[in-house]
C-alpha atoms as a PDB file:
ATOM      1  CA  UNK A   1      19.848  61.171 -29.247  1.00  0.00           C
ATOM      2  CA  UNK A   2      22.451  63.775 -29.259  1.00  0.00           C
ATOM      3  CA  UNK A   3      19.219  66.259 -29.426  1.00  0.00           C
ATOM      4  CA  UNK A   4      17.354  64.932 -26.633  1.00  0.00           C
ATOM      5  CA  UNK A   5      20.579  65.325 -24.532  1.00  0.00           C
ATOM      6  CA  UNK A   6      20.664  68.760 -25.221  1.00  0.00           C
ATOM      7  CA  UNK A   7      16.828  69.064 -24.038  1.00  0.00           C
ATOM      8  CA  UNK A   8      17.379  67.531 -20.968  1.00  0.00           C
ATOM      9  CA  UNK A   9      20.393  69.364 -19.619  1.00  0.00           C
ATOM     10  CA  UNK A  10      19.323  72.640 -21.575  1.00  0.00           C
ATOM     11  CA  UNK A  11      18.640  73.566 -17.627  1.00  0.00           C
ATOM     12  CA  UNK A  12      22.344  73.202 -16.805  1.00  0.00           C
ATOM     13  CA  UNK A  13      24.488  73.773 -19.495  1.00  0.00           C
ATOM     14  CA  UNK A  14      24.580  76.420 -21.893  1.00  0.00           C
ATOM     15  CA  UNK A  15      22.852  75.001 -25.484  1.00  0.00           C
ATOM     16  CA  UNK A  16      25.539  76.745 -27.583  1.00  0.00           C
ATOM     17  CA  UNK A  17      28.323  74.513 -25.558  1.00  0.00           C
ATOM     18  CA  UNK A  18      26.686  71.277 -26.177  1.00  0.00           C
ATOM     19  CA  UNK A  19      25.855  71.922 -29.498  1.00  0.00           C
ATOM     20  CA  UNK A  20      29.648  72.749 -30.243  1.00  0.00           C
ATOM     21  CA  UNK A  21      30.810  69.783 -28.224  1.00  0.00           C
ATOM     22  CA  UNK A  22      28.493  67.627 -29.990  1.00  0.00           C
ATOM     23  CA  UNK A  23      28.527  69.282 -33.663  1.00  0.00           C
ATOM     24  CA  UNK A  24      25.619  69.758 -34.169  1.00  0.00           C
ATOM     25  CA  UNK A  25      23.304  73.070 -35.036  1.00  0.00           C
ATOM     26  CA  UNK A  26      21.650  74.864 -32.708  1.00  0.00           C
ATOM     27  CA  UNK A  27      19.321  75.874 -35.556  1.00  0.00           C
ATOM     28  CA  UNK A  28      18.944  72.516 -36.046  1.00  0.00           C
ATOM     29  CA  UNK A  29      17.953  71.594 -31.905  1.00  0.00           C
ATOM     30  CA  UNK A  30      15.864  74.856 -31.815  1.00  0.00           C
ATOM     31  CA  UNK A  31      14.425  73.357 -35.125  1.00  0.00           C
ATOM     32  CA  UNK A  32      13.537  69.921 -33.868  1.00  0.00           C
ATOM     33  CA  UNK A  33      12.530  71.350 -30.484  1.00  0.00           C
ATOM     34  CA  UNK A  34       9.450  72.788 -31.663  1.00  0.00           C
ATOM     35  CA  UNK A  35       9.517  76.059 -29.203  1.00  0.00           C
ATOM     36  CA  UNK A  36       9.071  76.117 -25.650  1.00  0.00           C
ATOM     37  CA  UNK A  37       8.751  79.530 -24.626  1.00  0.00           C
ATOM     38  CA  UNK A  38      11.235  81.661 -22.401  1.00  0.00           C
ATOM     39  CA  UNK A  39      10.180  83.664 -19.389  1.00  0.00           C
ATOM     40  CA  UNK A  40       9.853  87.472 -20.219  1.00  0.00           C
ATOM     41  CA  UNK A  41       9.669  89.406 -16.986  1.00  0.00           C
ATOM     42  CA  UNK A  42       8.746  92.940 -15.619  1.00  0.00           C
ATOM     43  CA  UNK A  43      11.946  95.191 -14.852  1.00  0.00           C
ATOM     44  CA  UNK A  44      11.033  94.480 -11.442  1.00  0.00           C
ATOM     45  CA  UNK A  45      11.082  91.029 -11.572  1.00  0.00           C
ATOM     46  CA  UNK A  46      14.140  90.890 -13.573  1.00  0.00           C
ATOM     47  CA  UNK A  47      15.995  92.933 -11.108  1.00  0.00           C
ATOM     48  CA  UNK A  48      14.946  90.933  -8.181  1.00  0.00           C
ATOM     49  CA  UNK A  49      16.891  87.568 -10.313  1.00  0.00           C
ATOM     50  CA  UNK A  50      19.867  90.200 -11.046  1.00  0.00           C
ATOM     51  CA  UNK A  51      20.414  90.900  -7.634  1.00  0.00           C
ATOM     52  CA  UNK A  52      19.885  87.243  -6.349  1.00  0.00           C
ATOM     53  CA  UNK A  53      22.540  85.989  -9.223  1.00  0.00           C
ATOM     54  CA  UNK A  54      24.692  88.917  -8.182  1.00  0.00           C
ATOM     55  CA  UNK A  55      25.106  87.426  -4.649  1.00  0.00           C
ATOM     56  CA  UNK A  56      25.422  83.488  -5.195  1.00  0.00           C
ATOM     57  CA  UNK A  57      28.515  85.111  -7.049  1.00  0.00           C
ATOM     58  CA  UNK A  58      29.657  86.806  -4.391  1.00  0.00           C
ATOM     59  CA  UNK A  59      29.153  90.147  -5.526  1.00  0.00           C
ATOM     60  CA  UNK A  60      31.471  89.651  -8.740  1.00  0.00           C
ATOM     61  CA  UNK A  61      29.657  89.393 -11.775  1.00  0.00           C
ATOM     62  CA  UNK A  62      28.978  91.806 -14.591  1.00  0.00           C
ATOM     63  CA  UNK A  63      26.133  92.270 -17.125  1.00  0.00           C
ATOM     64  CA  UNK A  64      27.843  89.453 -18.850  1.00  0.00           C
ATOM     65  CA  UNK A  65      27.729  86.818 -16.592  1.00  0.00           C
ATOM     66  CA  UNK A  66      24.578  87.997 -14.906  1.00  0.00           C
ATOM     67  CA  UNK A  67      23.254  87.796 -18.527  1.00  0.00           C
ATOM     68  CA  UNK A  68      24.577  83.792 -19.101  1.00  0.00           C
ATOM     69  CA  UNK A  69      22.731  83.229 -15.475  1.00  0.00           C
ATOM     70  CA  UNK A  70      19.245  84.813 -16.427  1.00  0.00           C
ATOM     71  CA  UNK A  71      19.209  82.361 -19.816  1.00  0.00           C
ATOM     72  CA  UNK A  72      20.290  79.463 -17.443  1.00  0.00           C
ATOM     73  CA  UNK A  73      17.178  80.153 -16.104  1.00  0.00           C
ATOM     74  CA  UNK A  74      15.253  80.547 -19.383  1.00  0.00           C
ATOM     75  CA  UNK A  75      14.364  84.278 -18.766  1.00  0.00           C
ATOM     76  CA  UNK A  76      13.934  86.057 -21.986  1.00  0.00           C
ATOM     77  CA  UNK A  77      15.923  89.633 -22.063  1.00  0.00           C
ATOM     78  CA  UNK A  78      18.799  91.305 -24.135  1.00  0.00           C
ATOM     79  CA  UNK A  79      22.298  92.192 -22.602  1.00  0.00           C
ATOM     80  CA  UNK A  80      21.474  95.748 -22.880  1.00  0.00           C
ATOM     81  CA  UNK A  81      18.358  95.098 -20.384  1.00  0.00           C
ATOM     82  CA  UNK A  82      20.565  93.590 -17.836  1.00  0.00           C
ATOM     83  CA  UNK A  83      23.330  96.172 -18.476  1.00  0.00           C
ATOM     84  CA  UNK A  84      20.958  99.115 -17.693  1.00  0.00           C
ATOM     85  CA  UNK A  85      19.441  97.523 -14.727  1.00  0.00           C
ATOM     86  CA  UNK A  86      22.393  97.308 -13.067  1.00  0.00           C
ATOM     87  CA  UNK A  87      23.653 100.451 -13.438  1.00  0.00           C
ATOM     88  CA  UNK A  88      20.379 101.948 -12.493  1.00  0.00           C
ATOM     89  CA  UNK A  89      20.648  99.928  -9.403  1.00  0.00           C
ATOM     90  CA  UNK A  90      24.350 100.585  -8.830  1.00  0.00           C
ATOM     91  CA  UNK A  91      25.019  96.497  -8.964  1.00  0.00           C
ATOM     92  CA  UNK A  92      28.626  96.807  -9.764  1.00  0.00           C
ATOM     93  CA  UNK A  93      31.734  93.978  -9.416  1.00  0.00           C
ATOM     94  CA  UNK A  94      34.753  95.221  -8.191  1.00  0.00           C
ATOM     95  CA  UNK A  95      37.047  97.113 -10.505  1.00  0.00           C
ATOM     96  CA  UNK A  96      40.782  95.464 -11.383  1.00  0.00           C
ATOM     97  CA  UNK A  97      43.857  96.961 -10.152  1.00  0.00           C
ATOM     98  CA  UNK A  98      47.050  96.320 -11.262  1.00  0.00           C
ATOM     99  CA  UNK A  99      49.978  94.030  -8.890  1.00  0.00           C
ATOM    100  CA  UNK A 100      52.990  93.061  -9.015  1.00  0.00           C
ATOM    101  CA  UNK A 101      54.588  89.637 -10.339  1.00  0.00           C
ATOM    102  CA  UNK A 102      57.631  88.477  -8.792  1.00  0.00           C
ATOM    103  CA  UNK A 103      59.636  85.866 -10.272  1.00  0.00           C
ATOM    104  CA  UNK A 104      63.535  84.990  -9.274  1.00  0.00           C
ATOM    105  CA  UNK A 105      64.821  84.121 -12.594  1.00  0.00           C
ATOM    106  CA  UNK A 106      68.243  85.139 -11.791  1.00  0.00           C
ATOM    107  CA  UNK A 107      70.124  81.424 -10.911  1.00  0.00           C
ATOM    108  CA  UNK A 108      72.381  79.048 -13.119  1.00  0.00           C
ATOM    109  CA  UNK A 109      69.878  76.192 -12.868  1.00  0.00           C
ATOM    110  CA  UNK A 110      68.907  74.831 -16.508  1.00  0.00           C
ATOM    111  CA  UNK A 111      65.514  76.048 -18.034  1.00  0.00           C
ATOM    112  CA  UNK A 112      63.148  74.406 -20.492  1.00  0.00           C
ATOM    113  CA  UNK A 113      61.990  75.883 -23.815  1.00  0.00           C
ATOM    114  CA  UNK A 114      58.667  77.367 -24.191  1.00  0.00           C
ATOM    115  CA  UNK A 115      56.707  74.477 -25.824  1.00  0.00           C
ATOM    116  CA  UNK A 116      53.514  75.768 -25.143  1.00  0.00           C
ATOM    117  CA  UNK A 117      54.296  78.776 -27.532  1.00  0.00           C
ATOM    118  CA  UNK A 118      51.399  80.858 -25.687  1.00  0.00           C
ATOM    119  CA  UNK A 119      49.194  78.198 -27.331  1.00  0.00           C
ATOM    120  CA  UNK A 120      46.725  77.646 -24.425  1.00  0.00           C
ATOM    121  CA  UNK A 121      44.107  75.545 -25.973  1.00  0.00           C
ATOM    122  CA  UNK A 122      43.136  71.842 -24.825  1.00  0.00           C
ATOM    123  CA  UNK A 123      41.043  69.470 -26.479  1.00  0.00           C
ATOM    124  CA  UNK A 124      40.984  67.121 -23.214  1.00  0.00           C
ATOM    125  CA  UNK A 125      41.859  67.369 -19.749  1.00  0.00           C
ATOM    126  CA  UNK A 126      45.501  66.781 -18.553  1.00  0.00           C
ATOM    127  CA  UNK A 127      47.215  67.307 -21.155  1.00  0.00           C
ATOM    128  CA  UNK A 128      48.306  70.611 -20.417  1.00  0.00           C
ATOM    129  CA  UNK A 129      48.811  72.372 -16.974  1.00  0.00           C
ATOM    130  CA  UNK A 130      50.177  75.610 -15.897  1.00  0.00           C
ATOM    131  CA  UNK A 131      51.945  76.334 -12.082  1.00  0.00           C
ATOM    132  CA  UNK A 132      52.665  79.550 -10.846  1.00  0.00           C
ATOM    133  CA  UNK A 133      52.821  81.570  -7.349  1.00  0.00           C
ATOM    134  CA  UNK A 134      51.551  84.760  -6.042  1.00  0.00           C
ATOM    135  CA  UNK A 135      50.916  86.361  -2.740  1.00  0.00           C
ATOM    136  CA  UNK A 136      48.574  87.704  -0.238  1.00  0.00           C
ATOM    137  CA  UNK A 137      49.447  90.563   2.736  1.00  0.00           C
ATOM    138  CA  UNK A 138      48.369  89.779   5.608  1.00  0.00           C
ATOM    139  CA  UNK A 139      48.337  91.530   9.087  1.00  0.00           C
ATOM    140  CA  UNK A 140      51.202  89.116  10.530  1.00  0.00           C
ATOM    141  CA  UNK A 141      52.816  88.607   7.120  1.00  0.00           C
ATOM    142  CA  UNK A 142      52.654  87.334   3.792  1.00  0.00           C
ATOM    143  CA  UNK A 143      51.492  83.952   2.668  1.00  0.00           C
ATOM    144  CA  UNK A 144      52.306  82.733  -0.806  1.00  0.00           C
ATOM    145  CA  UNK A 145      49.876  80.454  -2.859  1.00  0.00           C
ATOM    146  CA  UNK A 146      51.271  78.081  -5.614  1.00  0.00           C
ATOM    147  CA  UNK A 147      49.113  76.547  -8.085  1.00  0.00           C
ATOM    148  CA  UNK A 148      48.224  74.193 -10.787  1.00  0.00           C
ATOM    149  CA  UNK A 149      45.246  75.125 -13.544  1.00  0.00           C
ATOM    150  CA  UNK A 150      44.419  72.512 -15.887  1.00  0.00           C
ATOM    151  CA  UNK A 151      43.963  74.389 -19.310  1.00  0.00           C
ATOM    152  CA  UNK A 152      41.371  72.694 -20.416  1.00  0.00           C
ATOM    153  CA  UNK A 153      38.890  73.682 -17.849  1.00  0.00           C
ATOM    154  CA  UNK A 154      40.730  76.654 -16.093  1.00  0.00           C
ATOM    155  CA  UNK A 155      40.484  74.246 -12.679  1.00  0.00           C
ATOM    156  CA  UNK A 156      42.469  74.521 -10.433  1.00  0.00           C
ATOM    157  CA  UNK A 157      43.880  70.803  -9.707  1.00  0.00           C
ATOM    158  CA  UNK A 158      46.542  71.673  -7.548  1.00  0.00           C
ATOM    159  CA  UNK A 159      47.013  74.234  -4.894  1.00  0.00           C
ATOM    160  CA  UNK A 160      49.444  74.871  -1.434  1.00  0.00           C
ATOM    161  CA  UNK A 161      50.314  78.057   1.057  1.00  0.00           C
ATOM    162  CA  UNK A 162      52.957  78.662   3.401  1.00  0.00           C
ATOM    163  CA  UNK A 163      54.976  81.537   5.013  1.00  0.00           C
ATOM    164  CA  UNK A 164      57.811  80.803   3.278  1.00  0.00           C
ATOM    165  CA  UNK A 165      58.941  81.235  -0.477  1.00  0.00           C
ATOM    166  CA  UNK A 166      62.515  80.482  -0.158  1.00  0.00           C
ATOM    167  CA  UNK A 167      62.645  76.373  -1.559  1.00  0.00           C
ATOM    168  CA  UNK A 168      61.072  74.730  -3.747  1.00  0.00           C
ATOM    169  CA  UNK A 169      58.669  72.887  -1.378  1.00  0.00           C
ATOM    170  CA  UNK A 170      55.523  75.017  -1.676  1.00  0.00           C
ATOM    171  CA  UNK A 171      54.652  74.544  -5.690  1.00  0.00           C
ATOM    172  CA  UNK A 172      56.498  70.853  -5.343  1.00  0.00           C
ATOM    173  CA  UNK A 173      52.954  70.087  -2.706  1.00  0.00           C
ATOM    174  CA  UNK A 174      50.674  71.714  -5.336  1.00  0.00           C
ATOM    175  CA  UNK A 175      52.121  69.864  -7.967  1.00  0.00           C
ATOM    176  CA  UNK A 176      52.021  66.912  -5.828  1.00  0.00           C
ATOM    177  CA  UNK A 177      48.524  67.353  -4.621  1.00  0.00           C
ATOM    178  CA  UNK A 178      47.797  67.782  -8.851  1.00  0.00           C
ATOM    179  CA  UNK A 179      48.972  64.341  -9.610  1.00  0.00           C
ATOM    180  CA  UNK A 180      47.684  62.491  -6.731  1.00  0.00           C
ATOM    181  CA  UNK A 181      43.816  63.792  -7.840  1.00  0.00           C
ATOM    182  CA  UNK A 182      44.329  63.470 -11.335  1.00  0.00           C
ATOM    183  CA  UNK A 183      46.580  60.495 -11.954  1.00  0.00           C
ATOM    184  CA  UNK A 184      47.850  61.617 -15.750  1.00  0.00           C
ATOM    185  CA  UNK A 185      49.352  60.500 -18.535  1.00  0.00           C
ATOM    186  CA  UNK A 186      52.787  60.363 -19.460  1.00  0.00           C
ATOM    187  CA  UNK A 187      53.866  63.182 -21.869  1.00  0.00           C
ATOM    188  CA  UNK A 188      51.343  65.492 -20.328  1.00  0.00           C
ATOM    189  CA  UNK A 189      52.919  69.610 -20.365  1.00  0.00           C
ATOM    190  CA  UNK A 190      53.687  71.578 -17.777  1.00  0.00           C
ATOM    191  CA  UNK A 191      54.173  75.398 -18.025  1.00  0.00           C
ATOM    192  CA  UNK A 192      55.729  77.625 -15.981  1.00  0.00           C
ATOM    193  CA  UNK A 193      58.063  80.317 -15.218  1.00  0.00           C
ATOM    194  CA  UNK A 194      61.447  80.202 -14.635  1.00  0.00           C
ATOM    195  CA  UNK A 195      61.661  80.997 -10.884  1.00  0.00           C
ATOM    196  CA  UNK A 196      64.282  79.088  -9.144  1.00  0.00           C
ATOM    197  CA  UNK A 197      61.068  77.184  -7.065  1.00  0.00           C
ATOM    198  CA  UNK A 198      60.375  75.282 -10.816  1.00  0.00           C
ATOM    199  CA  UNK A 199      63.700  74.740 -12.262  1.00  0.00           C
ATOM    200  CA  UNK A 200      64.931  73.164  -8.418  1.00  0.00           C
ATOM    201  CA  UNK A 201      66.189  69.966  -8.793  1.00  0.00           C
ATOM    202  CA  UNK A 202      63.708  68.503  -6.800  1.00  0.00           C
ATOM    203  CA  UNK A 203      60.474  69.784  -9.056  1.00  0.00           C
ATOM    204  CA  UNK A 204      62.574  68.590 -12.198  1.00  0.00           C
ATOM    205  CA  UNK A 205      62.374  64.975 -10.412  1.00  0.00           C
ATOM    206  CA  UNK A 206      59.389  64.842 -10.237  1.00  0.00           C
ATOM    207  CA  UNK A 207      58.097  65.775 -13.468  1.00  0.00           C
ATOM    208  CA  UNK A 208      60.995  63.709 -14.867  1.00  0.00           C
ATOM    209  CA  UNK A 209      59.958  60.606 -13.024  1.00  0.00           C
ATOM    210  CA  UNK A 210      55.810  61.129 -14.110  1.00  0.00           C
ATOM    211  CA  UNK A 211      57.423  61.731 -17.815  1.00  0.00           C
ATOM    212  CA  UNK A 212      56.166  65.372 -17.777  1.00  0.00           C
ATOM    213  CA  UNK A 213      57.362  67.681 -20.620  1.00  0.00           C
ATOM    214  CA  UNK A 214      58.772  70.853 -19.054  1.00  0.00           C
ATOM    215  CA  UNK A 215      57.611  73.790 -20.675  1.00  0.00           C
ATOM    216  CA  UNK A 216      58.701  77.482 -19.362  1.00  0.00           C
ATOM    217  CA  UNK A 217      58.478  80.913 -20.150  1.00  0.00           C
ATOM    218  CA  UNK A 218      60.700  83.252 -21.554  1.00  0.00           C
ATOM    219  CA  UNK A 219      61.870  85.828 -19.081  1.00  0.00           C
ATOM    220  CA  UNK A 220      60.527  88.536 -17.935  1.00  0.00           C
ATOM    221  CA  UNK A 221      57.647  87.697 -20.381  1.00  0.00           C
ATOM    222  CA  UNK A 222      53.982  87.348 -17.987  1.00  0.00           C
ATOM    223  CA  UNK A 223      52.012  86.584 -21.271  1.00  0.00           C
ATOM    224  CA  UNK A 224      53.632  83.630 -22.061  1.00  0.00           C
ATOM    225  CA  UNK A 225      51.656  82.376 -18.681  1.00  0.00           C
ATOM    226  CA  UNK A 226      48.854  84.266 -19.277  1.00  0.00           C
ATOM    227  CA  UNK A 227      45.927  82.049 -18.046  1.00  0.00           C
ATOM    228  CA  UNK A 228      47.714  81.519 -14.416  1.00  0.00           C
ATOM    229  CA  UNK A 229      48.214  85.365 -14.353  1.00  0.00           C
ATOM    230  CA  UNK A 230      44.405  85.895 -15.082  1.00  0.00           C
ATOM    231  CA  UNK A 231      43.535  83.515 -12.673  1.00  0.00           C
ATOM    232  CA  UNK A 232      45.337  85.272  -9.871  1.00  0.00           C
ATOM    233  CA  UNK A 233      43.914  88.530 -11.277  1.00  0.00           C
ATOM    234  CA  UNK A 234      40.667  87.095 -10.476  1.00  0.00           C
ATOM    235  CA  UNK A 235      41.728  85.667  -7.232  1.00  0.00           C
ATOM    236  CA  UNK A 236      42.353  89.436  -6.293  1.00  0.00           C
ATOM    237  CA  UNK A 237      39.808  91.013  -7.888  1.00  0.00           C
ATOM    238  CA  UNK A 238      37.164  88.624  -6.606  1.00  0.00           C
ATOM    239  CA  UNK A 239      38.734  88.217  -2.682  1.00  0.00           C
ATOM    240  CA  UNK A 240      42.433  89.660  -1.574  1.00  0.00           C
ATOM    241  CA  UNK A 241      41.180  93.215  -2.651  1.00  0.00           C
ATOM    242  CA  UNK A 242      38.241  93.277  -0.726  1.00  0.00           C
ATOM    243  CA  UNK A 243      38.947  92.526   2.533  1.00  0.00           C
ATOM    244  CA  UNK A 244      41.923  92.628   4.904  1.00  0.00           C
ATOM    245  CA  UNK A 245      43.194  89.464   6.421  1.00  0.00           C
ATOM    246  CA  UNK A 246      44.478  89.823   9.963  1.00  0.00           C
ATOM    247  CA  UNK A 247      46.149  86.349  10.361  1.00  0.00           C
ATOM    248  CA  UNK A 248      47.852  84.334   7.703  1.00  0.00           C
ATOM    249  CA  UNK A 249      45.318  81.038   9.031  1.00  0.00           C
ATOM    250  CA  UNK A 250      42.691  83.397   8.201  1.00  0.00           C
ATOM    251  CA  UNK A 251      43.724  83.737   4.542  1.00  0.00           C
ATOM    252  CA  UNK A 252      44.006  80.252   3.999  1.00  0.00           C
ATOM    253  CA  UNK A 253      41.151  79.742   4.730  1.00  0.00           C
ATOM    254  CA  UNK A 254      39.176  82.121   2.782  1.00  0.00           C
ATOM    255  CA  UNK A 255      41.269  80.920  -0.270  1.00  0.00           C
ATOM    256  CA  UNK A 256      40.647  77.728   0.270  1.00  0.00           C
ATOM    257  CA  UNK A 257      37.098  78.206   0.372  1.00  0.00           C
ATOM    258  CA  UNK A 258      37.808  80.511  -2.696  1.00  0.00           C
ATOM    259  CA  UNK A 259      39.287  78.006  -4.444  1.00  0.00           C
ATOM    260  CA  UNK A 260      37.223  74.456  -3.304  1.00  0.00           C
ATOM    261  CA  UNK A 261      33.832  75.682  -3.199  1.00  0.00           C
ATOM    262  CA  UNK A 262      33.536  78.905  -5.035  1.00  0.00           C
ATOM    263  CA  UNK A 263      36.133  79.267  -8.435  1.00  0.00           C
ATOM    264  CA  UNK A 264      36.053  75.401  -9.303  1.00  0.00           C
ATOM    265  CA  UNK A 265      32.274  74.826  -8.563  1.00  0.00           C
ATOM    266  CA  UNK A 266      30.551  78.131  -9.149  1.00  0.00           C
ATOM    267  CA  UNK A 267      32.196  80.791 -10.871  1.00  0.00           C
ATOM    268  CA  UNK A 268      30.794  81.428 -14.369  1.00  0.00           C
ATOM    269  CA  UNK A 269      34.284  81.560 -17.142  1.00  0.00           C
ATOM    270  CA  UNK A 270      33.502  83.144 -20.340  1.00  0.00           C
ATOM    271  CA  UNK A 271      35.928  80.595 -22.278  1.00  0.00           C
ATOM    272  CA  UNK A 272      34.119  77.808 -20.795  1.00  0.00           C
ATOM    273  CA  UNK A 273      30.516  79.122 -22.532  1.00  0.00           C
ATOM    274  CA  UNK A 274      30.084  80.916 -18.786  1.00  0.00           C
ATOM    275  CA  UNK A 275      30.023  77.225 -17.062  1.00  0.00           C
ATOM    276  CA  UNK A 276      32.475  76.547 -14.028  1.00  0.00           C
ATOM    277  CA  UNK A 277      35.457  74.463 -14.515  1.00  0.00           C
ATOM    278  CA  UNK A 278      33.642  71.687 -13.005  1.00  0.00           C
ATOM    279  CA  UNK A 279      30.479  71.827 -15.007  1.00  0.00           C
ATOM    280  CA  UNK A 280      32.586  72.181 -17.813  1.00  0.00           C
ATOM    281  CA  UNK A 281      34.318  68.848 -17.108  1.00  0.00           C
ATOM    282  CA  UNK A 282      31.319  67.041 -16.422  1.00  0.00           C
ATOM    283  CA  UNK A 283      29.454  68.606 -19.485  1.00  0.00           C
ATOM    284  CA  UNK A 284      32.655  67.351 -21.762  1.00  0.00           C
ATOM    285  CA  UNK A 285      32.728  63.837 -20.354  1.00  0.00           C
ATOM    286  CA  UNK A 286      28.625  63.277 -20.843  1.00  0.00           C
ATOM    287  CA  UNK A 287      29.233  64.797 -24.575  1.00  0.00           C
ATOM    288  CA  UNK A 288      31.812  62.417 -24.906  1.00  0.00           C
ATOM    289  CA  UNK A 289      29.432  59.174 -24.245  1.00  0.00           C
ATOM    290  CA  UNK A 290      26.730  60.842 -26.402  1.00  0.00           C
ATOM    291  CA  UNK A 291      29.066  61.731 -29.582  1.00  0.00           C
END
């Protein structure tokens, strides 16, 4: 049973995923699957697919993820293939740049330990979430972005923008938004820094009164966050970098649509076996009927 599952979504999931989620071999599928041959293709060929992977992702892959997409689509070729292809076609993502991370840790309100350790792993989904803020230039001023990733997926469950950065109202909506969608557990952790926006009164109140363990990082210390930061390095790398916003509405909505249709639904992570976050979920829940 658990084989025949992987056949059939073979077309949609990567087969080393399910065959980790559902321990079993992928020796042992390729062994009871009895071949069925991959697609080897012409250079030409092959580049047309590269290029057509290269813009459903918005111009944003590498070799890497252009590589997961080509065995999605049971093409037979080696990384080194796709890796030269590209260059001789000058298909390159955009390069990352370094930003800055501001975070007001200088108040008297109380802070939580770090329970989280800089242990990011999740064996289910919220169980563990991380909230953070950043910020994108615009031509009439900056808006701010809070949001909420559930580690176990990299999704983003939560999310808000505003003008304004100076209560704690903006992550207090994403976090809101967050629990409203996914309805959690008590005793489920939530990481983030010490900024006076998460260790308001108000945000405490809430996570207090949804019995949600408190988990921040140390100061000054970016790793101890590091999934949200990557995210947001993404974020930029993928969308602020590449264009300039004239309005603040004009922002949102790009990073809506960033967010909504594009990083949850699309976007190929490399710790999720190169599925999206939502594939990812939906591949977990149908392993967890099969196992």
């Amino acid at each position: 049973m658990r084989f025949e599952f992987i056949r059939v979504e073979k077309a949609n999931y990567p087969v080393r995923l399910m065959c980790r989620l559902l321990q079993v071999s992928r020796s042992g599928f390729y062994a009871w699957l009895e071949g069925g041959e991959a697609r080897e293709l012409s250079d030409r060929q092959l580049l047309r697919l590269i290029r057509e992977i290269f813009a459903e992702s918005r111009e944003t892959y590498g070799s890497p993820r252009i590589y997961r997409g080509l065995r999605v689509l049971d093409v037979r070729c080696d990384k080194a293939r796709v890796e030269r292809l590209m260059r001789e076609a000058g298909i390159t993502p955009p390069r990352k740049r370094k930003y800055r991370v501001t975070t007001d840790s200088n108040h008297k309100n109380p802070v939580a330990p770090n329970v989280l350790q800089r242990d990011f792993t999740c064996s289910e989904p919220n169980r563990r979430w991380a909230g953070d803020i950043t910020y994108v230039w615009t031509l009439t001023g900056w808006l701010y972005l809070a949001v909420i990733l559930d580690l176990f997926s990299r999704r983003v469950v939560g999310w808000a923008m505003d003008s304004r950065l100076d209560t704690e109202a903006l992550p207090l909506r994403a976090l809101q938004m967050a629990l409203a969608d996914r309805m959690p557990d008590r005793g489920l952790i939530h990481h983030s820094d010490r900024g006076t926006q998460y260790t308001s009164e108000a945000y405490q109140n809430v996570l207090k009164a949804r019995g949600i363990v408190c988990s921040m990082s140390r100061r000054g210390d970016c790793w101890d966050n590091a999934v949200i930061e990557s995210f947001f390095a993404t974020l930029k790398l993928d969308l602020v970098f590449r264009r300039a916003f004239r309005t603040r509405e004009e922002a949102r909505q790009a990073i809506f649509n960033y967010i909504e249709v594009f990083y949850n639904r699309q976007r190929r992570h490399s710790s999720l076996g190169y599925l999206s976050p939502v594939d990812f979920e939906e591949l977990a829940l149908k392993a967890e009927a099969v196992a």
